[in-house]
N, C-alpha and C. Protein backbone atom coordinates (compact mmCIF):
# COMPACT_ATOMS: atom_id res chain seq x y z
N UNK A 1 91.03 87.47 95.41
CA UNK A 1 92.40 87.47 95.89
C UNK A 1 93.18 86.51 95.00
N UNK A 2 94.66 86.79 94.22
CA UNK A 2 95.21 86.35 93.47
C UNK A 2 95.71 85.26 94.39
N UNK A 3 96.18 83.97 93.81
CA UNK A 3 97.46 82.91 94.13
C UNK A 3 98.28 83.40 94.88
N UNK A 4 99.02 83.95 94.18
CA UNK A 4 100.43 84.95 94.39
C UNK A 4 100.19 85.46 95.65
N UNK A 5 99.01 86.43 95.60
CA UNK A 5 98.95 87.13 96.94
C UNK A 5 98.77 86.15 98.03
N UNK A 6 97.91 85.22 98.05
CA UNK A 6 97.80 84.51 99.71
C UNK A 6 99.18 83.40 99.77
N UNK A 7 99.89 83.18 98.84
CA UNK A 7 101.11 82.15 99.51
C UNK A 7 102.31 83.53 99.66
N UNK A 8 101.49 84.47 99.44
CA UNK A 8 103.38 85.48 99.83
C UNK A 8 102.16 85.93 101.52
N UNK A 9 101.28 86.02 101.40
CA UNK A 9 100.51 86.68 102.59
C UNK A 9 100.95 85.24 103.56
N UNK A 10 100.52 84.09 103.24
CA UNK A 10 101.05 83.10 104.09
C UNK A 10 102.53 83.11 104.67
N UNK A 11 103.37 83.18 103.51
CA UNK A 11 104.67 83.31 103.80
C UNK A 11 105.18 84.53 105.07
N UNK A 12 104.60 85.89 104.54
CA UNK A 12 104.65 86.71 105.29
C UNK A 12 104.44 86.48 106.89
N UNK A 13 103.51 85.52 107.06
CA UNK A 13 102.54 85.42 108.38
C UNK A 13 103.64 84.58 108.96
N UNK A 14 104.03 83.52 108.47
CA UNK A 14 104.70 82.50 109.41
C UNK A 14 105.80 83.09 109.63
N UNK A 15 106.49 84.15 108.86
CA UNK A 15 108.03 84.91 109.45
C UNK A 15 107.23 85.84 110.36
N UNK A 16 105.90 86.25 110.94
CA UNK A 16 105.57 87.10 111.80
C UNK A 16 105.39 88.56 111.11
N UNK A 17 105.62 88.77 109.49
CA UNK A 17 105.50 90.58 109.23
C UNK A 17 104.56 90.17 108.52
N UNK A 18 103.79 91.78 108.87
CA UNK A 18 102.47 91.80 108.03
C UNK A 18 102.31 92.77 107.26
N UNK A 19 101.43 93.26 106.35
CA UNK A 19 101.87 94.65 105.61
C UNK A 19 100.81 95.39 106.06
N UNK A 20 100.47 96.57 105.99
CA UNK A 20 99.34 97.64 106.49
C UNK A 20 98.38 97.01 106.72
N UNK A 21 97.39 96.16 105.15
CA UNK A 21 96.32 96.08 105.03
C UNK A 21 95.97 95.02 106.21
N UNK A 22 97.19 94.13 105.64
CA UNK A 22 96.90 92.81 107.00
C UNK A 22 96.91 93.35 107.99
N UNK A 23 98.06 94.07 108.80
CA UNK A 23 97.97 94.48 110.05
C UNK A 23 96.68 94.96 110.43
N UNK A 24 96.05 96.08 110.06
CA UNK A 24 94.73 96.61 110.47
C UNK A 24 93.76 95.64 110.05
N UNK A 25 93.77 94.67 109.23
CA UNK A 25 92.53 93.44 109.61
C UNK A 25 92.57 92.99 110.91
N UNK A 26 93.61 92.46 111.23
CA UNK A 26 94.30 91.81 112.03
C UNK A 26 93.81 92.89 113.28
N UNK A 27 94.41 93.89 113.64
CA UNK A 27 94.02 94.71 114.68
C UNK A 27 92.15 95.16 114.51
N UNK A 28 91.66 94.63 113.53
CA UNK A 28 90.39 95.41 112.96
C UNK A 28 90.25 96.98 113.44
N UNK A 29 90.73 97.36 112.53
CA UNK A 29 91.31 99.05 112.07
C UNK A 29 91.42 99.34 111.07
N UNK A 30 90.94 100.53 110.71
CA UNK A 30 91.22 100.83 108.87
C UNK A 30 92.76 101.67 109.16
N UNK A 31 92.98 101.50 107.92
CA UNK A 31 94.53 101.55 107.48
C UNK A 31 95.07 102.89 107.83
N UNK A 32 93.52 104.01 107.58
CA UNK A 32 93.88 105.33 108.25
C UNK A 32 94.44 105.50 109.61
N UNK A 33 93.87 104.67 110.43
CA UNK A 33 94.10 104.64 111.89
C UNK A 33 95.85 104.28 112.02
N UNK A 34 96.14 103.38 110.94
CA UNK A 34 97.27 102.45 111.40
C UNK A 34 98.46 104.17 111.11
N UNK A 35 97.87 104.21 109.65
CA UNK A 35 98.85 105.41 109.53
C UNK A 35 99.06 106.76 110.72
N UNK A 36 97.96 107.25 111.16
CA UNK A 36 98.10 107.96 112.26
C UNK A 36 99.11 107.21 113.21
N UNK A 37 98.88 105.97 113.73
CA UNK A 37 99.58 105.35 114.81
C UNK A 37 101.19 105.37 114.46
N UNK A 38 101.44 105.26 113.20
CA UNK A 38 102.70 104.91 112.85
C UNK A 38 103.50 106.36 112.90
N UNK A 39 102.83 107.71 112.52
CA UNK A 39 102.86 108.60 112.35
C UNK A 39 103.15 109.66 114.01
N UNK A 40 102.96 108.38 115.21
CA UNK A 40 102.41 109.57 116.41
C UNK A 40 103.75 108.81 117.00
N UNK A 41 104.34 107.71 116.20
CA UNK A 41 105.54 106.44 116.64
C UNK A 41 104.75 105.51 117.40
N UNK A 42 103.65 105.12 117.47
CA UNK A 42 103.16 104.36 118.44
C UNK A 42 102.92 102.54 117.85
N UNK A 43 103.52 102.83 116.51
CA UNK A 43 103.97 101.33 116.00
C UNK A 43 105.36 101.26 115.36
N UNK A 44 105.82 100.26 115.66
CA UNK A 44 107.15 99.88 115.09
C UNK A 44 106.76 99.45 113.30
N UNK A 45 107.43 99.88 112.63
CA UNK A 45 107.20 99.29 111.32
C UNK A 45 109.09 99.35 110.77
N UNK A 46 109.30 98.23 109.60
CA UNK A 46 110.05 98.51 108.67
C UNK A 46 109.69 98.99 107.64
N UNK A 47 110.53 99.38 106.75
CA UNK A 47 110.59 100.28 105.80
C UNK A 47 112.18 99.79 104.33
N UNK A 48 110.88 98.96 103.43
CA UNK A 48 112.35 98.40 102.22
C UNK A 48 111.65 99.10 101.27
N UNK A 49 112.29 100.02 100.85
CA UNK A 49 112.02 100.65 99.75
C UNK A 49 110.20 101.25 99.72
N UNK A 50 109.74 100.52 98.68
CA UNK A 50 108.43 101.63 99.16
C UNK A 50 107.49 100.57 100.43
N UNK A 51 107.81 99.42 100.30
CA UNK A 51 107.30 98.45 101.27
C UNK A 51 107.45 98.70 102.62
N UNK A 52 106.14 98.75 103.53
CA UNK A 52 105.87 99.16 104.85
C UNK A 52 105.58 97.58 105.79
N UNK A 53 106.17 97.29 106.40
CA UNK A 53 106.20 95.65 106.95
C UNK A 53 105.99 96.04 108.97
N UNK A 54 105.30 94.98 108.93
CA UNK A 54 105.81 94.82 110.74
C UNK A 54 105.63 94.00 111.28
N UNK A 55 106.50 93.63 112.35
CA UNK A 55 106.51 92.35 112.80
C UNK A 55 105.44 92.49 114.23
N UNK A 56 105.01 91.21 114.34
CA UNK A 56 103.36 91.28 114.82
C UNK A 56 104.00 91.42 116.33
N UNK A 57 105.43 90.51 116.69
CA UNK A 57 105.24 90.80 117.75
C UNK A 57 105.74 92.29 119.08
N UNK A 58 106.54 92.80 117.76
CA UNK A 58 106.67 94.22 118.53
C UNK A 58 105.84 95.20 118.46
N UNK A 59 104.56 94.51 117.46
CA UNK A 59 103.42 95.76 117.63
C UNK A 59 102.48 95.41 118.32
N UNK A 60 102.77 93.91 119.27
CA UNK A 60 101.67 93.20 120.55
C UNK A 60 102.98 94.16 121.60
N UNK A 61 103.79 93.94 121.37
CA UNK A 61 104.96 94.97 122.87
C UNK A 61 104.92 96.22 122.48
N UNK A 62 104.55 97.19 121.74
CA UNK A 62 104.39 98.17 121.54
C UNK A 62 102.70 98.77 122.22
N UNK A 63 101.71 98.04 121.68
CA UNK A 63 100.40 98.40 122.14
C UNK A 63 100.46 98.21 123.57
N UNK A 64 101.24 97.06 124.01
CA UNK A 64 100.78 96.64 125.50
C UNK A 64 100.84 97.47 126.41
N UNK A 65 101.96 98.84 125.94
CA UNK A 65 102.14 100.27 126.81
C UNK A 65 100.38 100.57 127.01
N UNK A 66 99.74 100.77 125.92
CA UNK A 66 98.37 101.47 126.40
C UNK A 66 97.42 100.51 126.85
N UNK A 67 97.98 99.66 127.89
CA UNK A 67 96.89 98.68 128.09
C UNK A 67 96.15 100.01 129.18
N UNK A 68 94.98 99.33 130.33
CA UNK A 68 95.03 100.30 131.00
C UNK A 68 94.43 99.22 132.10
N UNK A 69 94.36 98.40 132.36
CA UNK A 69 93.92 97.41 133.08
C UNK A 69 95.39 96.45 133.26
């Protein structure tokens, strides 16, 4: 993992957006899954140009719909 990448991945984290790869670590999910989810609307994501971002906490208020307990 480059420099570059973990102080912009840090940076990223403390404003709360994460990008795909992080997110599905983070959820431990491969990235396929995330895309289906994003794809069925069942995650909030932004969208800057080709960059796919999301903020962690509307995709903790987004999942919490399928709690089931």
């Amino acid at each position: 993992m480059s420099n570059s990448y973990s102080q912009s991945a840090i940076q990223r984290a403390s404003d709360g957006l994460d990008t795909k790869r992080e997110l599905a670590a983070r959820l431990r999910k491969s990235s396929r899954t995330i895309d289906y989810w994003m794809k069925k609307g069942r995650l909030p994501y932004m969208k800057v140009g080709k960059s796919i971002l999301f903020r962690w906490s509307d995709v903790l208020e987004a999942l919490s719909k399928y709690r089931v307990n």
